[in-house]
N, C-alpha and C. Protein backbone atom coordinates (compact mmCIF):
# COMPACT_ATOMS: atom_id res chain seq x y z
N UNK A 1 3.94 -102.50 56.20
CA UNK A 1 3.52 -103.80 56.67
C UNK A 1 3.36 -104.75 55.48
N UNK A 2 2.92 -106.08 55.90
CA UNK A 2 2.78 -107.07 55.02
C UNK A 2 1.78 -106.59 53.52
N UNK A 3 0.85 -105.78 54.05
CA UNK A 3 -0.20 -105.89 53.31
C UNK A 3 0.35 -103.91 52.00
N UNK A 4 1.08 -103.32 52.49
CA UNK A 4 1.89 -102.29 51.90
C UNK A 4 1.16 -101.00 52.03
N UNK A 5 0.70 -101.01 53.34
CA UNK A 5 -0.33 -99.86 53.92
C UNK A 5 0.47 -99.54 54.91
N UNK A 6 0.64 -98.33 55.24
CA UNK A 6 1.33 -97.11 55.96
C UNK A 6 0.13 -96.73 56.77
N UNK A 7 0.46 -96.94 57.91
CA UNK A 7 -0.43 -96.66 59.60
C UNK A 7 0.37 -95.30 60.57
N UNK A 8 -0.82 -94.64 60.64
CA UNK A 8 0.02 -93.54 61.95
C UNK A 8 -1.00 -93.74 63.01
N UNK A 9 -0.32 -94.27 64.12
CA UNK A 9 -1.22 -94.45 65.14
C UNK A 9 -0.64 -93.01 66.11
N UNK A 10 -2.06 -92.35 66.75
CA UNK A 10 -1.79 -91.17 67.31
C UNK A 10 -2.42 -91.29 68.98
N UNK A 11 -1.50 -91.54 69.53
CA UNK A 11 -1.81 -92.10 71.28
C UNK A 11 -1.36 -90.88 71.83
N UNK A 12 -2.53 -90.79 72.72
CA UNK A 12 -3.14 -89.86 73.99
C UNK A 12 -3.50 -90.44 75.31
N UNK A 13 -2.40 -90.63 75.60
CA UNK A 13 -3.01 -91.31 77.54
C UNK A 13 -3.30 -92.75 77.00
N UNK A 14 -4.51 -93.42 77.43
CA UNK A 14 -5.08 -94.79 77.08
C UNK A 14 -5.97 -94.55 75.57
N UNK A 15 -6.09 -93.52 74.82
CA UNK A 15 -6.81 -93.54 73.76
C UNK A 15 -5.71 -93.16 72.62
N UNK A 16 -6.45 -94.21 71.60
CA UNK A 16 -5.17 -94.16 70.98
C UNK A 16 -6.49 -93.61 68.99
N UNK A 17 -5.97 -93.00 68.14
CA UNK A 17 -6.27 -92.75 66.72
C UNK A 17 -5.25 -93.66 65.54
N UNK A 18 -6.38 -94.50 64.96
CA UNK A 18 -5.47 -95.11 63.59
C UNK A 18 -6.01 -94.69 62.44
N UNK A 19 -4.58 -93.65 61.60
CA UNK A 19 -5.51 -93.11 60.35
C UNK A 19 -4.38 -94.09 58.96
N UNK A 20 -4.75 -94.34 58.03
CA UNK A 20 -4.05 -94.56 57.01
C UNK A 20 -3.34 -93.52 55.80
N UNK A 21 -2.16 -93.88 56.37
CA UNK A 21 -1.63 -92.74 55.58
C UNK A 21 -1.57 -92.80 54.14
N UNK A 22 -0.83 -94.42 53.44
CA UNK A 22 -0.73 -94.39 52.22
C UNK A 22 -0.76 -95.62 51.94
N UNK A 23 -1.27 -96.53 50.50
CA UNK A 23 -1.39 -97.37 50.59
C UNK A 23 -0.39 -98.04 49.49
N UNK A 24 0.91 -98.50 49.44
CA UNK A 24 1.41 -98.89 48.14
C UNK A 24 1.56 -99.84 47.57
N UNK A 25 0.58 -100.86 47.78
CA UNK A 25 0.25 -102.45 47.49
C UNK A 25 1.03 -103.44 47.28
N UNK A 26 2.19 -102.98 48.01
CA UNK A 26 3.47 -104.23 47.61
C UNK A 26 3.61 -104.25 49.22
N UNK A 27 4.18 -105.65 49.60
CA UNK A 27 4.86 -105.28 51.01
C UNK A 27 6.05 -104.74 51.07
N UNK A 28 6.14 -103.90 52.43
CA UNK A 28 7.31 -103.05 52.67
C UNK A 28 8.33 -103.98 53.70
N UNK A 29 8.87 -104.21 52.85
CA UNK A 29 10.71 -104.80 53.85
C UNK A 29 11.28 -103.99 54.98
N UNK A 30 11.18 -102.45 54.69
CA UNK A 30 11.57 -101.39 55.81
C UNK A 30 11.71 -100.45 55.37
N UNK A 31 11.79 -99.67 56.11
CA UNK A 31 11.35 -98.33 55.96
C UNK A 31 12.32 -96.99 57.33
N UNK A 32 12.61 -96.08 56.61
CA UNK A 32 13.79 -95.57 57.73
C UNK A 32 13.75 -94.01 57.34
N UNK A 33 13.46 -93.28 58.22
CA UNK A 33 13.61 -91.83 58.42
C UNK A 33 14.21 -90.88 58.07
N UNK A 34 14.37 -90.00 57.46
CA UNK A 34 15.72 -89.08 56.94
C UNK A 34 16.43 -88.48 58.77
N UNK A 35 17.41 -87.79 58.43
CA UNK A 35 17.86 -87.50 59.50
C UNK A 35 17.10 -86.44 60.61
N UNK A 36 16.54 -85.41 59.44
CA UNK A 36 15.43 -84.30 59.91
C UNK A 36 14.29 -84.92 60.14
N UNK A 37 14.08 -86.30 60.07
CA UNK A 37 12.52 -86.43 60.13
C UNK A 37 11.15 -86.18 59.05
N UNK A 38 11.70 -85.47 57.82
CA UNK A 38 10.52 -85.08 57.38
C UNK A 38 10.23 -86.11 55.91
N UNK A 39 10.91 -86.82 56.15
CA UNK A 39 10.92 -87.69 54.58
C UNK A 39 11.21 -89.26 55.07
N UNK A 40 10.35 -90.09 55.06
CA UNK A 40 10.53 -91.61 55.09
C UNK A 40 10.86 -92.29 53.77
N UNK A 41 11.41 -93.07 53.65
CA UNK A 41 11.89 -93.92 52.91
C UNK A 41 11.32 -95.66 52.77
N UNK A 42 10.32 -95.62 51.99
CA UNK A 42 9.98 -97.50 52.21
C UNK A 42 10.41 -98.12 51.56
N UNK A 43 11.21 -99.60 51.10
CA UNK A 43 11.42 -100.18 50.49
C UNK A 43 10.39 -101.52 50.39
N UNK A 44 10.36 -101.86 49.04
CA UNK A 44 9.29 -103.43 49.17
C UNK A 44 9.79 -104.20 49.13
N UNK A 45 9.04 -105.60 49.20
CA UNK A 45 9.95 -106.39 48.54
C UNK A 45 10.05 -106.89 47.24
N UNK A 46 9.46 -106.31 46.20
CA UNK A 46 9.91 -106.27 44.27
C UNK A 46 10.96 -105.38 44.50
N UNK A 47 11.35 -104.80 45.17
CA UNK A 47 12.16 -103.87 44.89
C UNK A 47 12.32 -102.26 44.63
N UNK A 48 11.59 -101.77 45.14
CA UNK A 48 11.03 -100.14 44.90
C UNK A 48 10.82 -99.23 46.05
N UNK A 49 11.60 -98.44 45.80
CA UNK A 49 12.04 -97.25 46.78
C UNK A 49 10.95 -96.22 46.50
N UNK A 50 9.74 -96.00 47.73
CA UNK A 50 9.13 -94.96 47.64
C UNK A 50 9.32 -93.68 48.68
N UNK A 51 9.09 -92.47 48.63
CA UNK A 51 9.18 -91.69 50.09
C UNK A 51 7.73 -91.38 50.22
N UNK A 52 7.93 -90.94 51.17
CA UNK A 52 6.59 -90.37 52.20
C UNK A 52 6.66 -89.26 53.04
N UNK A 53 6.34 -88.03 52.75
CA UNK A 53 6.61 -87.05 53.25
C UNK A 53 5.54 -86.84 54.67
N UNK A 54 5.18 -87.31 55.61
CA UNK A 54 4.68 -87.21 56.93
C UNK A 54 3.85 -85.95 57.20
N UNK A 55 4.66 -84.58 57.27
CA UNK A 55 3.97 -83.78 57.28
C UNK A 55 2.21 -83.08 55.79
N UNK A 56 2.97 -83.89 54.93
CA UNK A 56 2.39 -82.72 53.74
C UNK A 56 1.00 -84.29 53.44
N UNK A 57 0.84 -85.38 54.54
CA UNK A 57 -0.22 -86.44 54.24
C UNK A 57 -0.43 -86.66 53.03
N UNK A 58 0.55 -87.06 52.08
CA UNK A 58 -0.55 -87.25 50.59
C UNK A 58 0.14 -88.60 50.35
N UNK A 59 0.20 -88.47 49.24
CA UNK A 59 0.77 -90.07 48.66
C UNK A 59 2.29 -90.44 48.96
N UNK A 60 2.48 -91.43 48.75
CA UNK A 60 3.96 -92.06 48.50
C UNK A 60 4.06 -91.56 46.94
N UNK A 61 5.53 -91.17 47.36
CA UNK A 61 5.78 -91.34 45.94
C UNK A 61 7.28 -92.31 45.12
N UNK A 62 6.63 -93.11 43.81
CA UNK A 62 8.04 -93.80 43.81
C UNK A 62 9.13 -93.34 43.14
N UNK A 63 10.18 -93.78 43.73
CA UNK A 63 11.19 -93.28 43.62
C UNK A 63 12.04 -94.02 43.14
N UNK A 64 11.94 -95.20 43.07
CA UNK A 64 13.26 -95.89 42.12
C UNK A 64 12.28 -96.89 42.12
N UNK A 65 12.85 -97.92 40.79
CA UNK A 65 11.99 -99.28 40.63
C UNK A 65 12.93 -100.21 39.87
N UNK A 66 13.28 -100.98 40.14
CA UNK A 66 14.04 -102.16 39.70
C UNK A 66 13.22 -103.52 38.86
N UNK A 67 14.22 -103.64 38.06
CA UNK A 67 13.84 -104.81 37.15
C UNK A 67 14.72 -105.92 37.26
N UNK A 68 15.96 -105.40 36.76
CA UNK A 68 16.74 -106.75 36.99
C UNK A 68 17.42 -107.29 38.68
N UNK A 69 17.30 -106.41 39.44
CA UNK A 69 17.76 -106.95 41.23
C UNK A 69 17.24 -105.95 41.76
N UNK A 70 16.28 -106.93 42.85
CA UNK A 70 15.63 -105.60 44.04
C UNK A 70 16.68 -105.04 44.76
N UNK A 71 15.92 -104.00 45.29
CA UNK A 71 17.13 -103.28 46.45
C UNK A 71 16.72 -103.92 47.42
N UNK A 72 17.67 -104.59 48.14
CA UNK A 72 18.08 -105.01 49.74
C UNK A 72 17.62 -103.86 50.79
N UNK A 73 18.40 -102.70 50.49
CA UNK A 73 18.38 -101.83 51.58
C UNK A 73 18.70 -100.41 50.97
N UNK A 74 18.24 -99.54 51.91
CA UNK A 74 17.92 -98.03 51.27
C UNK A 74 18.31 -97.63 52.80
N UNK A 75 19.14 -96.29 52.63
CA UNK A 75 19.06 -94.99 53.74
C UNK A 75 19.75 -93.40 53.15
N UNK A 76 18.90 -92.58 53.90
CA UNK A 76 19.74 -91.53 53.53
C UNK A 76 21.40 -91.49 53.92
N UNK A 77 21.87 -90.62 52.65
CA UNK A 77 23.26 -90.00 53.32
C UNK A 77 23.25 -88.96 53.81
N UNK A 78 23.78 -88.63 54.82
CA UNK A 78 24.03 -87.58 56.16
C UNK A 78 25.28 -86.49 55.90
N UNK A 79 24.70 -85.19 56.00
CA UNK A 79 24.29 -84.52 56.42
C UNK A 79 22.78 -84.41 55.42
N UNK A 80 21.80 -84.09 56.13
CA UNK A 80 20.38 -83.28 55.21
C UNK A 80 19.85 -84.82 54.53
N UNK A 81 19.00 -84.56 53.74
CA UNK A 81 18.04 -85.52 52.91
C UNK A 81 17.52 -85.52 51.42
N UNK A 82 19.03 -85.38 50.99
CA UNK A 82 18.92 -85.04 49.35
C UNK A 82 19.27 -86.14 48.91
N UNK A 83 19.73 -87.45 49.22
CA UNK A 83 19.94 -88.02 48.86
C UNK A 83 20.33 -89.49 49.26
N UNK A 84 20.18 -90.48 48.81
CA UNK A 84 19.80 -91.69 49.30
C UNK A 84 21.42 -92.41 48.77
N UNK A 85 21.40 -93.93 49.62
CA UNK A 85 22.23 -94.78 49.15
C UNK A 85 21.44 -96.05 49.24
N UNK A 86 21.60 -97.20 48.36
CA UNK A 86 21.16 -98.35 48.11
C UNK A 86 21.91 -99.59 47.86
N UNK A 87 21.39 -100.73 48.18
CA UNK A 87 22.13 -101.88 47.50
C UNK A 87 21.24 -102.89 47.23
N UNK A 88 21.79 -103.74 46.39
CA UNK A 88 20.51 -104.47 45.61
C UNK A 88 21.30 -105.77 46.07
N UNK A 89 20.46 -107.35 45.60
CA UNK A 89 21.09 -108.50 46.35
C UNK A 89 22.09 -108.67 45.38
N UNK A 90 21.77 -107.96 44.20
CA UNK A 90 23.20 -108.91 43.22
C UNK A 90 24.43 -107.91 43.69
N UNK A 91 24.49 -107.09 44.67
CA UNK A 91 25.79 -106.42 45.41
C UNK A 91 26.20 -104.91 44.25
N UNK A 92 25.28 -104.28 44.47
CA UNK A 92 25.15 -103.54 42.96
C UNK A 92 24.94 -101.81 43.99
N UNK A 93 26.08 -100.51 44.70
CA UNK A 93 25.56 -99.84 45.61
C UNK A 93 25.83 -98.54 44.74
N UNK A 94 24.05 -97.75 45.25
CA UNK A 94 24.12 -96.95 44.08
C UNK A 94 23.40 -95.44 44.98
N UNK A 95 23.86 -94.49 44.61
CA UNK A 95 23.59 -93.12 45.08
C UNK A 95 22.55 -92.39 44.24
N UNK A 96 21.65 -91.79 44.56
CA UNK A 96 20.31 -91.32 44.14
C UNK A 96 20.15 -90.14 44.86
N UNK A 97 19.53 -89.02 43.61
CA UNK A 97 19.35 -87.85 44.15
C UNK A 97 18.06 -87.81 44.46
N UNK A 98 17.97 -87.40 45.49
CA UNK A 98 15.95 -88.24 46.31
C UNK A 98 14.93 -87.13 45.34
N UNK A 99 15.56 -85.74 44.97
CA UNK A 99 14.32 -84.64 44.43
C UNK A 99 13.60 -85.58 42.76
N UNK A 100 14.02 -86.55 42.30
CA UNK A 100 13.72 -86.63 41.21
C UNK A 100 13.88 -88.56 40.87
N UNK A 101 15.00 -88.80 41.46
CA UNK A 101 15.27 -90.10 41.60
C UNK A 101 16.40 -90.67 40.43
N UNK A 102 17.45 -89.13 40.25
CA UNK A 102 18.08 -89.64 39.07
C UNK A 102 19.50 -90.62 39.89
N UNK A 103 20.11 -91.40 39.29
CA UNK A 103 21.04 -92.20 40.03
C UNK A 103 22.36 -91.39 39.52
N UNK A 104 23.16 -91.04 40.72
CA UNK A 104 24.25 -90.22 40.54
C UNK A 104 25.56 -91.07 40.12
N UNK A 105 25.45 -92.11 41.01
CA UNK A 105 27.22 -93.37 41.36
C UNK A 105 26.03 -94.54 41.24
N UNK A 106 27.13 -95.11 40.79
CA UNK A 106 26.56 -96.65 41.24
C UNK A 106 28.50 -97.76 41.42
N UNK A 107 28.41 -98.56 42.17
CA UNK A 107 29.43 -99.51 42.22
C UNK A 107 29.01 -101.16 42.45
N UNK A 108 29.79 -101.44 41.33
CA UNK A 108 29.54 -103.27 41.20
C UNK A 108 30.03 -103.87 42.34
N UNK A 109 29.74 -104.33 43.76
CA UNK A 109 31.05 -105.26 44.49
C UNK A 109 31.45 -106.51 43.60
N UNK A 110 30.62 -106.99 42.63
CA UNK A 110 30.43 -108.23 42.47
C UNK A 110 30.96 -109.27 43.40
N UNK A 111 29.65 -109.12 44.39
CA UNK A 111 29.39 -110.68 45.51
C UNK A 111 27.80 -110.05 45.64
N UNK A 112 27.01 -111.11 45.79
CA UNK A 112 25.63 -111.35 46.33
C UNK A 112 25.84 -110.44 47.76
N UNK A 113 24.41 -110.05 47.79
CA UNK A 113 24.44 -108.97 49.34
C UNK A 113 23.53 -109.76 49.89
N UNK A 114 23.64 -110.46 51.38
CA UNK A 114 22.64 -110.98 52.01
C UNK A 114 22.37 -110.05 53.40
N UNK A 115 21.22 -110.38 54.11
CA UNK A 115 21.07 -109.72 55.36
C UNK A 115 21.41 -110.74 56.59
């Protein structure tokens, strides 16, 4: 959300539980699921790719951080959840191994990436 706090709301019939999962003080642009479910992906908007592992409740952790162009957009590549793809606005798309966050590929389009 705006404020860069991670909410799990847990609804039962008309009663519903809000616990805070993690708090990473930037706002999050979006955020998207691995294919298995067990690893989220948030992006902010400075630019920084954190995950969030759902089951194991602890922190975010970050995972990529940009200086010279934020990332636009983040998702896993399919099959499994080893690894991420990205693109930043200066059109910059780059492959990341999610266990550590080392960058495997990267490719220049050179054109601006808009949404």
């Amino acid at each position: 959300a705006q404020e860069g706090i991670l909410l799990f709301y847990h609804i039962k019939g008309l009663q519903y539980e809000l616990k805070i999962c993690t708090d990473i003080l930037q706002p999050i642009s979006s955020l998207i699921f691995s294919p298995d479910y067990t690893v989220l992906l948030l992006v902010t908007d400075q630019g920084t790719v954190y995950t969030y592992k759902p089951v194991h409740s602890g922190e975010a952790v970050k995972l990529l951080d940009t200086c010279s162009s934020c990332f636009l957009a983040a998702d896993f590549l399919t099959p499994g959840n080893k690894y991420c793809v990205s693109v930043t606005i200066s059109g910059e798309v780059q492959v990341w191994f999610l266990e550590d966050g080392t960058c495997l590929s990267k490719l220049n389009l050179d054109i601006e990436v808009h949404v």
